[in-house]
PDB file of N, CA and C in Angstrom:
ATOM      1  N   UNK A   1     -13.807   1.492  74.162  1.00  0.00           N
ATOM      2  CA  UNK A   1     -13.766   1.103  72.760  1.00  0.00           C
ATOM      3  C   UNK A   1     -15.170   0.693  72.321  1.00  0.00           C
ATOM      4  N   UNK A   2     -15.809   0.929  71.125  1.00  0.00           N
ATOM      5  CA  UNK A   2     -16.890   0.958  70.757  1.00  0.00           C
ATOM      6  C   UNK A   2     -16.882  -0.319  69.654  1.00  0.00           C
ATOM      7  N   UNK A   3     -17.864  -1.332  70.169  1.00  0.00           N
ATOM      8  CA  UNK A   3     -18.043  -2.597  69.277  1.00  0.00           C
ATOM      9  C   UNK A   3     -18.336  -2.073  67.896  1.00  0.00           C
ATOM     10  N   UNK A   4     -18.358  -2.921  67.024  1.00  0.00           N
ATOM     11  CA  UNK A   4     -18.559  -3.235  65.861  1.00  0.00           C
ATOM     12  C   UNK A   4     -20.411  -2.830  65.859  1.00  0.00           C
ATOM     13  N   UNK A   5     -21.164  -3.643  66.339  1.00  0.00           N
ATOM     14  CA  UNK A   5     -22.283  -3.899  66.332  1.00  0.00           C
ATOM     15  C   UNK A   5     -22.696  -2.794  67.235  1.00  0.00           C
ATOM     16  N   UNK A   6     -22.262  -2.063  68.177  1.00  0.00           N
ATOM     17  CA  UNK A   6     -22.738  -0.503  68.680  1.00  0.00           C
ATOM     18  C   UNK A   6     -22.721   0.603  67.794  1.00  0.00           C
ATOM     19  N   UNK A   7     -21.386   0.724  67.206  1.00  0.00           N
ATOM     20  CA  UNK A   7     -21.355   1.748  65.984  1.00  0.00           C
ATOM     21  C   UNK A   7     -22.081   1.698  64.598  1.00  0.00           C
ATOM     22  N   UNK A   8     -22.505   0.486  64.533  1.00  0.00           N
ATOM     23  CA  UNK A   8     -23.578   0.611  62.919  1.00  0.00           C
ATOM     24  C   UNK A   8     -24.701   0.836  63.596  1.00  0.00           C
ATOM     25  N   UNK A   9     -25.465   0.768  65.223  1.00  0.00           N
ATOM     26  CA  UNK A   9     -26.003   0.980  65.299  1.00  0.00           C
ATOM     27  C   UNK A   9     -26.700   2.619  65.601  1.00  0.00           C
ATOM     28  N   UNK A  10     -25.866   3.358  65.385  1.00  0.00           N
ATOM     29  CA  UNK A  10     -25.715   4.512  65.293  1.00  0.00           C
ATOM     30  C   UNK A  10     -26.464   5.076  64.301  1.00  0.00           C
ATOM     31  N   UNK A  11     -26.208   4.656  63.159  1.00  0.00           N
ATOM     32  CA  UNK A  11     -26.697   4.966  61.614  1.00  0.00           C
ATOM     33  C   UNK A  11     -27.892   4.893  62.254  1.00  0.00           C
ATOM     34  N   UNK A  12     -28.614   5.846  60.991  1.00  0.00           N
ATOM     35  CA  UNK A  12     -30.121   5.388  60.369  1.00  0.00           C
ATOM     36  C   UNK A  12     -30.311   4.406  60.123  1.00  0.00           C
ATOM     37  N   UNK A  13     -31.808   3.468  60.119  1.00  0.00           N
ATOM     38  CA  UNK A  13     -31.713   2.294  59.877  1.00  0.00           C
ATOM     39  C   UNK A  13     -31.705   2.041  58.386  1.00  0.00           C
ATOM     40  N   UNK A  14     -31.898   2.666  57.361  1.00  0.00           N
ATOM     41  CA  UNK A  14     -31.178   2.400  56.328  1.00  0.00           C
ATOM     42  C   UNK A  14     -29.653   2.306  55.684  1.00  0.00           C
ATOM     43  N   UNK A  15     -28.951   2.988  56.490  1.00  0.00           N
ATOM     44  CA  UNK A  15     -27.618   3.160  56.294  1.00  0.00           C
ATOM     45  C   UNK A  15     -27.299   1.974  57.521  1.00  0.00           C
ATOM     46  N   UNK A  16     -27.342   1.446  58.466  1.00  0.00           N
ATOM     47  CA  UNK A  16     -27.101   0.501  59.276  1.00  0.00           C
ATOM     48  C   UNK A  16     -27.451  -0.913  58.543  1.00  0.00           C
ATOM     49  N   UNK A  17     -28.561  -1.100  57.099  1.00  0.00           N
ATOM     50  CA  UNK A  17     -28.718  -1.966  56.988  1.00  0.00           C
ATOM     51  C   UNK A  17     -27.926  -2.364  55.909  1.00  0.00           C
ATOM     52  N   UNK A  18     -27.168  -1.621  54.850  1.00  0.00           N
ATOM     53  CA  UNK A  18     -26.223  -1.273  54.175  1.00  0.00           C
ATOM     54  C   UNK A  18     -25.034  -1.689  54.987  1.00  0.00           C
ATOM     55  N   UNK A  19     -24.656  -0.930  56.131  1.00  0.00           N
ATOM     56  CA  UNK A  19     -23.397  -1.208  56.601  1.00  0.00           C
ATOM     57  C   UNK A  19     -23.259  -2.547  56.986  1.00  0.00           C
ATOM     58  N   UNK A  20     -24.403  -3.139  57.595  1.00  0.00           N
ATOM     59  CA  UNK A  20     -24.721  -4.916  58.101  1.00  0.00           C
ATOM     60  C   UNK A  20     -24.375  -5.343  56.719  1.00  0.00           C
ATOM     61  N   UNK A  21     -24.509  -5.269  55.702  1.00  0.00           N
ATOM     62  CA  UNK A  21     -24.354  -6.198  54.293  1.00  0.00           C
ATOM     63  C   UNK A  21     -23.253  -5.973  53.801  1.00  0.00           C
ATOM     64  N   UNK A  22     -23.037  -5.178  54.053  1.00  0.00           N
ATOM     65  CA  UNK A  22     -21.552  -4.732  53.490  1.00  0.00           C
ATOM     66  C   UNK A  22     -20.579  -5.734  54.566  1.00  0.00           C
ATOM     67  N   UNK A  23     -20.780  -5.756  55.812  1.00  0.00           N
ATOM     68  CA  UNK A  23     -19.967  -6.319  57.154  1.00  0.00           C
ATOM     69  C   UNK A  23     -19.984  -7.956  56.525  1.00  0.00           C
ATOM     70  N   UNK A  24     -21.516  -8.197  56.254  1.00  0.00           N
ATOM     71  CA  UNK A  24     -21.483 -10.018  55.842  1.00  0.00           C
ATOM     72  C   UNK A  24     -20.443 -10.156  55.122  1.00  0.00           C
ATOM     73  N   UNK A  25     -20.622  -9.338  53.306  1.00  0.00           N
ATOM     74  CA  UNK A  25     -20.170  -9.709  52.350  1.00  0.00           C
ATOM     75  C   UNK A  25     -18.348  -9.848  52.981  1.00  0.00           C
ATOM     76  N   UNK A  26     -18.420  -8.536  53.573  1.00  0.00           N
ATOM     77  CA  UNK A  26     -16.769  -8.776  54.280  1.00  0.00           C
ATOM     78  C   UNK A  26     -16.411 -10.142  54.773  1.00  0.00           C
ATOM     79  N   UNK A  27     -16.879 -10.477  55.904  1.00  0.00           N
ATOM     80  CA  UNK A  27     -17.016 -11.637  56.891  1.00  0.00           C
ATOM     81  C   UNK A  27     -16.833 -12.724  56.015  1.00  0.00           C
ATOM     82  N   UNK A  28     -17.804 -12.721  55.047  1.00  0.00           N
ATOM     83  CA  UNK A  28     -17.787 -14.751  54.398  1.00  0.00           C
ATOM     84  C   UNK A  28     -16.838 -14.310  53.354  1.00  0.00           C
ATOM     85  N   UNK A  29     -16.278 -13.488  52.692  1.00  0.00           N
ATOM     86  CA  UNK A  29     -15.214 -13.823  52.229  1.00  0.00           C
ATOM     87  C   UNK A  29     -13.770 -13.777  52.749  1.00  0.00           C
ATOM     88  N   UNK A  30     -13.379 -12.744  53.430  1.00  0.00           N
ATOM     89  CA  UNK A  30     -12.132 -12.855  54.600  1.00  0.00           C
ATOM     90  C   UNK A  30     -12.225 -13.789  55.789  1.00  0.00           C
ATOM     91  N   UNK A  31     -12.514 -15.213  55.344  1.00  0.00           N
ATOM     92  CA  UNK A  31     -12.742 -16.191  56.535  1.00  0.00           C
ATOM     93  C   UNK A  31     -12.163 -15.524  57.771  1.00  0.00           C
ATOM     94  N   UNK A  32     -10.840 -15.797  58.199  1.00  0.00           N
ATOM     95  CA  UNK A  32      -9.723 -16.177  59.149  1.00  0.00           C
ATOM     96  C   UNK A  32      -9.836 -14.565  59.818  1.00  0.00           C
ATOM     97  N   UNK A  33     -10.521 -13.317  59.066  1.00  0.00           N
ATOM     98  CA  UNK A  33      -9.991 -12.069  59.594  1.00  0.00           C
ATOM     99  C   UNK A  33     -10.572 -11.756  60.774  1.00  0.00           C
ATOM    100  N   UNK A  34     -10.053 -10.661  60.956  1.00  0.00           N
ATOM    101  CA  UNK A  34     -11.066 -10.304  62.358  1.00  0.00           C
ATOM    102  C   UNK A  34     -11.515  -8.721  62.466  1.00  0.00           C
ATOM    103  N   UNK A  35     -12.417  -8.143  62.939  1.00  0.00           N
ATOM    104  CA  UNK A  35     -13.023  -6.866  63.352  1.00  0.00           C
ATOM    105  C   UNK A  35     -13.131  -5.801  64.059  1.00  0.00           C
ATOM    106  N   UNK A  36     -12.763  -4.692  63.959  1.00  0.00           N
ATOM    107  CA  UNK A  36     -13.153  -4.076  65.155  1.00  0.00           C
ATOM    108  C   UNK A  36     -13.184  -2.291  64.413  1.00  0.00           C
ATOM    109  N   UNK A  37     -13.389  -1.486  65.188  1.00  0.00           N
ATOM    110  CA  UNK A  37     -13.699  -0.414  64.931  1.00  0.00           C
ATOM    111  C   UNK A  37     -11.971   0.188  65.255  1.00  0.00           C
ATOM    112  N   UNK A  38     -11.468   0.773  63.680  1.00  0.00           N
ATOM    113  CA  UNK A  38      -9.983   1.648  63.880  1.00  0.00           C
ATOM    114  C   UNK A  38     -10.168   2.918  63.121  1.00  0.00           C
ATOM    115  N   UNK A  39      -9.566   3.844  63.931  1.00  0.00           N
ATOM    116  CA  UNK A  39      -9.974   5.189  63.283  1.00  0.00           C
ATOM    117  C   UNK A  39     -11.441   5.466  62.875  1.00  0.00           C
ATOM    118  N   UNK A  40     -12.252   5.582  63.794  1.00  0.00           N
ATOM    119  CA  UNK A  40     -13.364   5.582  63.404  1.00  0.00           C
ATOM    120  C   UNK A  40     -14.288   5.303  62.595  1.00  0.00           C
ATOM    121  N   UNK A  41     -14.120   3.590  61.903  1.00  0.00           N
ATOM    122  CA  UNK A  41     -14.702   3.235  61.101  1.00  0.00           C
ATOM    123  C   UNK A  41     -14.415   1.716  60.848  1.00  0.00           C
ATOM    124  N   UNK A  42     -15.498   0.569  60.460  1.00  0.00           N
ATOM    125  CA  UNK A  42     -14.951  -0.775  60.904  1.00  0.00           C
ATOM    126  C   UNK A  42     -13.744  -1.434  59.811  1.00  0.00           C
ATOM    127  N   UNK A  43     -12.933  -1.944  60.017  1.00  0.00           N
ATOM    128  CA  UNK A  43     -12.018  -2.402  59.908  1.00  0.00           C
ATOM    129  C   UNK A  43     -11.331  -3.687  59.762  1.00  0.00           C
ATOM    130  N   UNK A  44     -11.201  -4.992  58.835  1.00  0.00           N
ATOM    131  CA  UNK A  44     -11.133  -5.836  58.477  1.00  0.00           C
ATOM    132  C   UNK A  44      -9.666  -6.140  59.075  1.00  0.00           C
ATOM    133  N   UNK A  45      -9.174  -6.958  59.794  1.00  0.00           N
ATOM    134  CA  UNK A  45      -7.266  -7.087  60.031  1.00  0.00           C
ATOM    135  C   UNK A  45      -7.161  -9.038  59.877  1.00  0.00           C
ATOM    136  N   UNK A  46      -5.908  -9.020  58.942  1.00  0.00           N
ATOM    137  CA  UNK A  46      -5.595 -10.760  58.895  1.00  0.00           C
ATOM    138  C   UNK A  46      -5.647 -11.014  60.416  1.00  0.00           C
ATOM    139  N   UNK A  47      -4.885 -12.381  60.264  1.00  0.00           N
ATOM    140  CA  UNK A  47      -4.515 -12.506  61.689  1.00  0.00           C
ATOM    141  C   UNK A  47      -2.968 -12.333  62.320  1.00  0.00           C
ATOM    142  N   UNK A  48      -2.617 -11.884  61.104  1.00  0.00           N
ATOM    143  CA  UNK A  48      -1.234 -11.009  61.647  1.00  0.00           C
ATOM    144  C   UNK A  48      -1.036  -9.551  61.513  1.00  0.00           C
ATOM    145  N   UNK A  49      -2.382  -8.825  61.748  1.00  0.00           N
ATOM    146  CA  UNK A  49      -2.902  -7.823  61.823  1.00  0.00           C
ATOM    147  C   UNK A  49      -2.610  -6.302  60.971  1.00  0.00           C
ATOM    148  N   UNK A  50      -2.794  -7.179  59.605  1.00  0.00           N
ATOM    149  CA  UNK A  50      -2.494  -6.224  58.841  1.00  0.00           C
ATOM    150  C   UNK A  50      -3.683  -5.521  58.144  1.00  0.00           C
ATOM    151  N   UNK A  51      -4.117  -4.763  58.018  1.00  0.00           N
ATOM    152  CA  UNK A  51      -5.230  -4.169  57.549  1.00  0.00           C
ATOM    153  C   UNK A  51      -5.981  -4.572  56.338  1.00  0.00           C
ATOM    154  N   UNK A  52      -6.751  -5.234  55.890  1.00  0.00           N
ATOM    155  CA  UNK A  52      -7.663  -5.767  54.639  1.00  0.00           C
ATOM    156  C   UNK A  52      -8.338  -4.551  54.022  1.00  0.00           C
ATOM    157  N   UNK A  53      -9.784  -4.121  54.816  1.00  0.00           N
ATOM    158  CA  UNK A  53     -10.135  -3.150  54.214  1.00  0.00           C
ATOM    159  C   UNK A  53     -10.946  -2.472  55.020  1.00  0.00           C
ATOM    160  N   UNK A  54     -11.546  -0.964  55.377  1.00  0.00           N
ATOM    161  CA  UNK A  54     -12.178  -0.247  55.974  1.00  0.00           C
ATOM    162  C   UNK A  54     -13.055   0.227  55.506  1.00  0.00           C
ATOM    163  N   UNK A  55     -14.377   0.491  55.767  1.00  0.00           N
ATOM    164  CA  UNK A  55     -15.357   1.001  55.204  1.00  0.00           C
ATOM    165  C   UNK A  55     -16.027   1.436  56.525  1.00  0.00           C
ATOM    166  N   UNK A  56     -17.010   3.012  56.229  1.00  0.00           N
ATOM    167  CA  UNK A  56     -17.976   3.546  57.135  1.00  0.00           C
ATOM    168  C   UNK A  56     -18.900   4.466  56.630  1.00  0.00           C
ATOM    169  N   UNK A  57     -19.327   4.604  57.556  1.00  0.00           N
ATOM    170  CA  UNK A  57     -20.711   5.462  56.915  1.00  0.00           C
ATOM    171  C   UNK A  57     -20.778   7.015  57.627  1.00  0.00           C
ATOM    172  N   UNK A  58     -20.943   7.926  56.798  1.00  0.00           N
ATOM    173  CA  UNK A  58     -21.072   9.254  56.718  1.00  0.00           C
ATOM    174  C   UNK A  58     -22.225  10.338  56.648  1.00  0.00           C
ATOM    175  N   UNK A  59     -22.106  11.279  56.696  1.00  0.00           N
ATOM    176  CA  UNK A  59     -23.203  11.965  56.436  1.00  0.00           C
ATOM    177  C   UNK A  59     -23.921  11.641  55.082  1.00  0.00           C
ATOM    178  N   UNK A  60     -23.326  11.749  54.543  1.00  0.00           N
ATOM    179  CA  UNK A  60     -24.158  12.128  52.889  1.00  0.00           C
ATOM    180  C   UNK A  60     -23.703  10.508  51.866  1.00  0.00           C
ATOM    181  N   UNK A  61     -22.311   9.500  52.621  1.00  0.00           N
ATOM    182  CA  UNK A  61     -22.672   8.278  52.296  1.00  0.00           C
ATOM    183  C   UNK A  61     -21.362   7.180  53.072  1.00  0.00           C
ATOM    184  N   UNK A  62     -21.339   6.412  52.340  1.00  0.00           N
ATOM    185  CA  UNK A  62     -20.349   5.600  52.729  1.00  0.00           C
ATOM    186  C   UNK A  62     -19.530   5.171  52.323  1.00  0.00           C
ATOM    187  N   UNK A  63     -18.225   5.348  52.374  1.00  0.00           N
ATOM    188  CA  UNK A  63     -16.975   5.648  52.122  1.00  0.00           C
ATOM    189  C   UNK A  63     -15.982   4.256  52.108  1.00  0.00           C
ATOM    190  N   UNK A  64     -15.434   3.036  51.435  1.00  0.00           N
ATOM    191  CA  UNK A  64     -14.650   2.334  51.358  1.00  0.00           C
ATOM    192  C   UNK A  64     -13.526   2.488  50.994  1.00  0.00           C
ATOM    193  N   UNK A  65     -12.710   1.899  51.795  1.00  0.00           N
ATOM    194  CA  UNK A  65     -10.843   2.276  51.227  1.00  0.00           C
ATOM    195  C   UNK A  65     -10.135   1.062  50.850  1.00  0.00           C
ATOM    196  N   UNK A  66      -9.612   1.271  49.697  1.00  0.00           N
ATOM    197  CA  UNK A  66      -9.896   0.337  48.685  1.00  0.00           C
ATOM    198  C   UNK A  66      -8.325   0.399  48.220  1.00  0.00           C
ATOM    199  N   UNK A  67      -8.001   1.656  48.609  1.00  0.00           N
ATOM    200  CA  UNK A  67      -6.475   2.102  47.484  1.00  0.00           C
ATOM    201  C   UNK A  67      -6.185   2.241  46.010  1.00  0.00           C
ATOM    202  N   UNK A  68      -5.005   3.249  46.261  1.00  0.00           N
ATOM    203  CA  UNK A  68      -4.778   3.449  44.616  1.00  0.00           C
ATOM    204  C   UNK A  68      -5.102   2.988  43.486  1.00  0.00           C
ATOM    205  N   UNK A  69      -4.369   1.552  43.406  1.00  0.00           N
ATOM    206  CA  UNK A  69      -4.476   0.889  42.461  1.00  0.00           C
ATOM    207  C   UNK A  69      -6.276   0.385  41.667  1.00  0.00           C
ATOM    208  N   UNK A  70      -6.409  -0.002  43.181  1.00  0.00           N
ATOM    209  CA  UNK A  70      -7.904  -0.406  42.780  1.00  0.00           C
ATOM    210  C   UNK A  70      -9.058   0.785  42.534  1.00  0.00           C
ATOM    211  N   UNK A  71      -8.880   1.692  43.208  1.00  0.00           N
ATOM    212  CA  UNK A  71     -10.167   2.447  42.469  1.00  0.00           C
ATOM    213  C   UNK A  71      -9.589   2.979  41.195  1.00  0.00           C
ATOM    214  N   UNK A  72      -8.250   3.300  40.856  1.00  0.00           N
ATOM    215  CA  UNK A  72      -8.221   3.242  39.121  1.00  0.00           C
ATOM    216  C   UNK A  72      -8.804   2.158  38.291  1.00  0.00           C
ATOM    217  N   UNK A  73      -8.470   0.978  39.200  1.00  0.00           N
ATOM    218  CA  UNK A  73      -9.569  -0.465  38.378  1.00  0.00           C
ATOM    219  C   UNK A  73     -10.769  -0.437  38.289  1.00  0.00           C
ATOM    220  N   UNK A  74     -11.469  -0.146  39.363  1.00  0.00           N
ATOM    221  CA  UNK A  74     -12.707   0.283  39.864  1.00  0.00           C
ATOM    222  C   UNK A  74     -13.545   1.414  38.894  1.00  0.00           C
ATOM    223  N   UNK A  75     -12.805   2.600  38.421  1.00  0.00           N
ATOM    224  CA  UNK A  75     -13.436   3.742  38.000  1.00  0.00           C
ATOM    225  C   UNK A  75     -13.654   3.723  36.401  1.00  0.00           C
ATOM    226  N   UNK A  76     -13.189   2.267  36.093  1.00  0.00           N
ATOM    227  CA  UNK A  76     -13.416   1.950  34.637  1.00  0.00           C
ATOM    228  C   UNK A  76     -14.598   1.214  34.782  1.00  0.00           C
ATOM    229  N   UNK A  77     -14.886   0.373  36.068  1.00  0.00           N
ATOM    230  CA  UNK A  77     -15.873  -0.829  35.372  1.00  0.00           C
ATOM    231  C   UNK A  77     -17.182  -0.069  36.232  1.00  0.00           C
ATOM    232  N   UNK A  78     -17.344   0.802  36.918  1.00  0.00           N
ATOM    233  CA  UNK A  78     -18.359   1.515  37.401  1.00  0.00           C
ATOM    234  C   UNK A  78     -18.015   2.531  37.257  1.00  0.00           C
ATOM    235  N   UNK A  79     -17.978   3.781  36.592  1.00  0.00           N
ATOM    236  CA  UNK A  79     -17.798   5.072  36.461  1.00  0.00           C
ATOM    237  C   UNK A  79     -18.632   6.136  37.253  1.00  0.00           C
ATOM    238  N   UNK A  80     -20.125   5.508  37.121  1.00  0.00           N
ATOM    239  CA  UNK A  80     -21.173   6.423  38.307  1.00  0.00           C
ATOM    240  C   UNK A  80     -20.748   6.551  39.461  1.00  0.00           C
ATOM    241  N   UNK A  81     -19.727   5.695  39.934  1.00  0.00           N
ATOM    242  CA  UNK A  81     -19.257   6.088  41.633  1.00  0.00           C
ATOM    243  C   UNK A  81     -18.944   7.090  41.991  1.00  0.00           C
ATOM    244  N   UNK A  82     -18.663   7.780  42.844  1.00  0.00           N
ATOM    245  CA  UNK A  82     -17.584   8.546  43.460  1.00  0.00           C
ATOM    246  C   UNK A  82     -16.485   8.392  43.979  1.00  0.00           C
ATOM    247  N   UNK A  83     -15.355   8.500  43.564  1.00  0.00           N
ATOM    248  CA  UNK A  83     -13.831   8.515  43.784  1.00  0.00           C
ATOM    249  C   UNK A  83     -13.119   9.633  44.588  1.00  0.00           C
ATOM    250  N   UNK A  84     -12.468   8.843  45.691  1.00  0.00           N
ATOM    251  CA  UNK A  84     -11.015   9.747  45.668  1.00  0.00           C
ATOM    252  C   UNK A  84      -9.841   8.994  45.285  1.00  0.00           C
ATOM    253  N   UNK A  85      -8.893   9.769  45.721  1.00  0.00           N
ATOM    254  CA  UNK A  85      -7.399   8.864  45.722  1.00  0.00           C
ATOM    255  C   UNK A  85      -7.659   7.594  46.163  1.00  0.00           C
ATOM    256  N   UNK A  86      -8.168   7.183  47.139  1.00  0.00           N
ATOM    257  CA  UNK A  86      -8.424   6.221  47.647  1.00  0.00           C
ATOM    258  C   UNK A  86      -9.403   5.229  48.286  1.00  0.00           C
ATOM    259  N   UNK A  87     -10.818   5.792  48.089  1.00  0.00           N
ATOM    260  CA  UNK A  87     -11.626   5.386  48.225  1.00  0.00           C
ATOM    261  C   UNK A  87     -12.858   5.611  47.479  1.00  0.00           C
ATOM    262  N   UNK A  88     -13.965   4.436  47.649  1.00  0.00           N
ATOM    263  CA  UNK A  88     -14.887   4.626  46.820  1.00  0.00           C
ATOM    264  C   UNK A  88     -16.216   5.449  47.726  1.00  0.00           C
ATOM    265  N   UNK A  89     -16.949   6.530  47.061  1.00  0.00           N
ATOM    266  CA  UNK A  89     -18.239   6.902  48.126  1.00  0.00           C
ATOM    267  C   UNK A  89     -19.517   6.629  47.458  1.00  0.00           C
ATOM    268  N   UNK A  90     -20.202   6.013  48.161  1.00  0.00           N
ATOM    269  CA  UNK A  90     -21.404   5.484  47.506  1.00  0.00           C
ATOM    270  C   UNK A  90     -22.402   5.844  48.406  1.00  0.00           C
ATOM    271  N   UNK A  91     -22.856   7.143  47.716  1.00  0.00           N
ATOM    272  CA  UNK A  91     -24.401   7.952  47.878  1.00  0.00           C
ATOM    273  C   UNK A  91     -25.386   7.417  48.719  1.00  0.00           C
ATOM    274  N   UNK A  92     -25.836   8.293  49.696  1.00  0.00           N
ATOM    275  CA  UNK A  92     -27.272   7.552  50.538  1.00  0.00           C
ATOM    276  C   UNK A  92     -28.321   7.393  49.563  1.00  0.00           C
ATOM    277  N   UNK A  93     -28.645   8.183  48.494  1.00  0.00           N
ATOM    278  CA  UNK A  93     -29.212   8.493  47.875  1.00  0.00           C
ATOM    279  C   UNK A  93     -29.026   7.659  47.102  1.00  0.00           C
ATOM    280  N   UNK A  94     -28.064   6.567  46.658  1.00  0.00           N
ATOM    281  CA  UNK A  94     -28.113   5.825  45.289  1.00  0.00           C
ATOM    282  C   UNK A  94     -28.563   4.489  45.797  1.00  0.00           C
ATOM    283  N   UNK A  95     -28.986   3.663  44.469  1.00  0.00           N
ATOM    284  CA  UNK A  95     -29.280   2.523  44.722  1.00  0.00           C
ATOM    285  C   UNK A  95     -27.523   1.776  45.332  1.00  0.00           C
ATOM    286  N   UNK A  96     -27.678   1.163  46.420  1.00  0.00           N
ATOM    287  CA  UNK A  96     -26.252   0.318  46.594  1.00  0.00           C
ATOM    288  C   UNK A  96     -26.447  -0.704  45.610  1.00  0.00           C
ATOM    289  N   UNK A  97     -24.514  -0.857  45.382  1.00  0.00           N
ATOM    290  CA  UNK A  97     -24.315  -1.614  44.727  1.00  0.00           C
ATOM    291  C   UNK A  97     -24.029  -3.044  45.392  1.00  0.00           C
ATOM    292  N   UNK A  98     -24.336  -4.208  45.853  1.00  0.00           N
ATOM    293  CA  UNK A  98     -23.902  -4.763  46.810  1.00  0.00           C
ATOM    294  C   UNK A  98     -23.145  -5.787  45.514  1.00  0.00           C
ATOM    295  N   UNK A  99     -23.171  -6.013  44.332  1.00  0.00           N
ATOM    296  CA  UNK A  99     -22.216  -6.568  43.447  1.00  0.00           C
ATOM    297  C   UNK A  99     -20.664  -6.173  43.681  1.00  0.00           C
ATOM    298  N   UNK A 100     -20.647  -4.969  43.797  1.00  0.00           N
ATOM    299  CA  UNK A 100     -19.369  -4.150  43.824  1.00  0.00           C
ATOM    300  C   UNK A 100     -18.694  -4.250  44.882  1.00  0.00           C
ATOM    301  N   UNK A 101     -19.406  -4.617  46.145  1.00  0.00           N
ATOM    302  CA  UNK A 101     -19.095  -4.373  47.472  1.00  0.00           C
ATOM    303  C   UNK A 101     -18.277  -6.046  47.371  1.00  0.00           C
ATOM    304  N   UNK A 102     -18.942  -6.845  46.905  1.00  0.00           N
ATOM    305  CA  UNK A 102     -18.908  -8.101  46.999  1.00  0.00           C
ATOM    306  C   UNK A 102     -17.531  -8.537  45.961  1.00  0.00           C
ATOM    307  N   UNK A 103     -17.654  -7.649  44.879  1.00  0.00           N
ATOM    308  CA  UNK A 103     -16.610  -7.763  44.060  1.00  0.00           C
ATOM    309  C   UNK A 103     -14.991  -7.318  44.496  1.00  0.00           C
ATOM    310  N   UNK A 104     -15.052  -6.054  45.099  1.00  0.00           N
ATOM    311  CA  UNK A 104     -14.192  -5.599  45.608  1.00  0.00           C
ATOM    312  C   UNK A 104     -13.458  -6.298  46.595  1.00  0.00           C
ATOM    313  N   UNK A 105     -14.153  -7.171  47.400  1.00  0.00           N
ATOM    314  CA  UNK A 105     -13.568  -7.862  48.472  1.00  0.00           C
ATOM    315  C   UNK A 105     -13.376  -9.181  47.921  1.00  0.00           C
ATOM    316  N   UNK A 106     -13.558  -9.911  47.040  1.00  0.00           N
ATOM    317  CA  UNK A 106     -12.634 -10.919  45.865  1.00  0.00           C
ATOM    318  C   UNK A 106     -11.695 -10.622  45.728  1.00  0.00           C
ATOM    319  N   UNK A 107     -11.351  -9.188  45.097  1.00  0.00           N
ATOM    320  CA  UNK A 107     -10.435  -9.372  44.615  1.00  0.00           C
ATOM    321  C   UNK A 107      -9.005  -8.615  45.612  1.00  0.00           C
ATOM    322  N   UNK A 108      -9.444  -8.146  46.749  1.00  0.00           N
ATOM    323  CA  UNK A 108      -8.496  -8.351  47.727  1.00  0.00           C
ATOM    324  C   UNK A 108      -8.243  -9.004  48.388  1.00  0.00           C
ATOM    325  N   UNK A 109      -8.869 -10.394  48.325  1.00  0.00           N
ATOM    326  CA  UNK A 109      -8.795 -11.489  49.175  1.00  0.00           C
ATOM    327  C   UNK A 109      -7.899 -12.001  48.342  1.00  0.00           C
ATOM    328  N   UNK A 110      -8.039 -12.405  46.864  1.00  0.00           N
ATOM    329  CA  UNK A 110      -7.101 -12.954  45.931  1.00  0.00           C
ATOM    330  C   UNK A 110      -5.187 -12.288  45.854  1.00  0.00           C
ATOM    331  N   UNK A 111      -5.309 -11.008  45.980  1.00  0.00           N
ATOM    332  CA  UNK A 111      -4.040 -10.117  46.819  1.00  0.00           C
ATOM    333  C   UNK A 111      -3.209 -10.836  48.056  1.00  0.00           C
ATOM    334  N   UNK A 112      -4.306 -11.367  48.974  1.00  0.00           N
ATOM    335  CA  UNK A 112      -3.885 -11.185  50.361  1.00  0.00           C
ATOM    336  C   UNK A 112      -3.199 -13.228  50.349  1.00  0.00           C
ATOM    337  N   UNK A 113      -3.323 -13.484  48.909  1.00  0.00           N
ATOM    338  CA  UNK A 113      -2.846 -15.098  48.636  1.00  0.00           C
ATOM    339  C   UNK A 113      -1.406 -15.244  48.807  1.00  0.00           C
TER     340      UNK A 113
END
């Protein structure tokens, strides 16, 4: 099984330093959760191991799963993103948003009440 901290180190070091900020913003707001790498990509779980949120990094960017509901919320108040059904992809190439990253995980923490 491949740590947390082995697999971002994989990335480029720009995309590793992205994925590290993205991991904080996770961390200090999901106090109690815990980490590890599921389905190939890191992975936020309560402590009754239900899944919070997943995010990883890709060729061309990095990919958060966010769900339905929310990237319809999501695709109003940032439209420049990239969407699927279920996740948000945010470009190697773009400036990161680390507001969004930070925002997004508010307001699934406020969910998980």
């Amino acid at each position: 099984m491949c740590s947390v901290d082995s697999h971002i180190a994989k990335f480029e070091p720009e995309v590793s330093h992205r994925i590290m900020i993205m991991r904080k913003i996770a961390s200090d707001i999901f106090i109690n959760s815990t980490e590890k790498i599921y389905h190939g990509v890191i992975t936020f779980f309560t402590q009754d191991g239900k899944e919070i949120i997943n995010f990883g990094g890709f060729k061309d960017h990095i990919s958060i799963w966010i769900g339905y509901d929310l990237v319809n919320f999501f695709k109003l108040r940032y439209p420049k993103l990239k969407y699927t059904k279920v996740t948000v992809q945010i470009s190697h190439n773009s400036d990161f948003p680390y507001e969004f990253v930070e925002e997004i995980c508010k307001i699934i923490n406020e969910r998980l009440d």
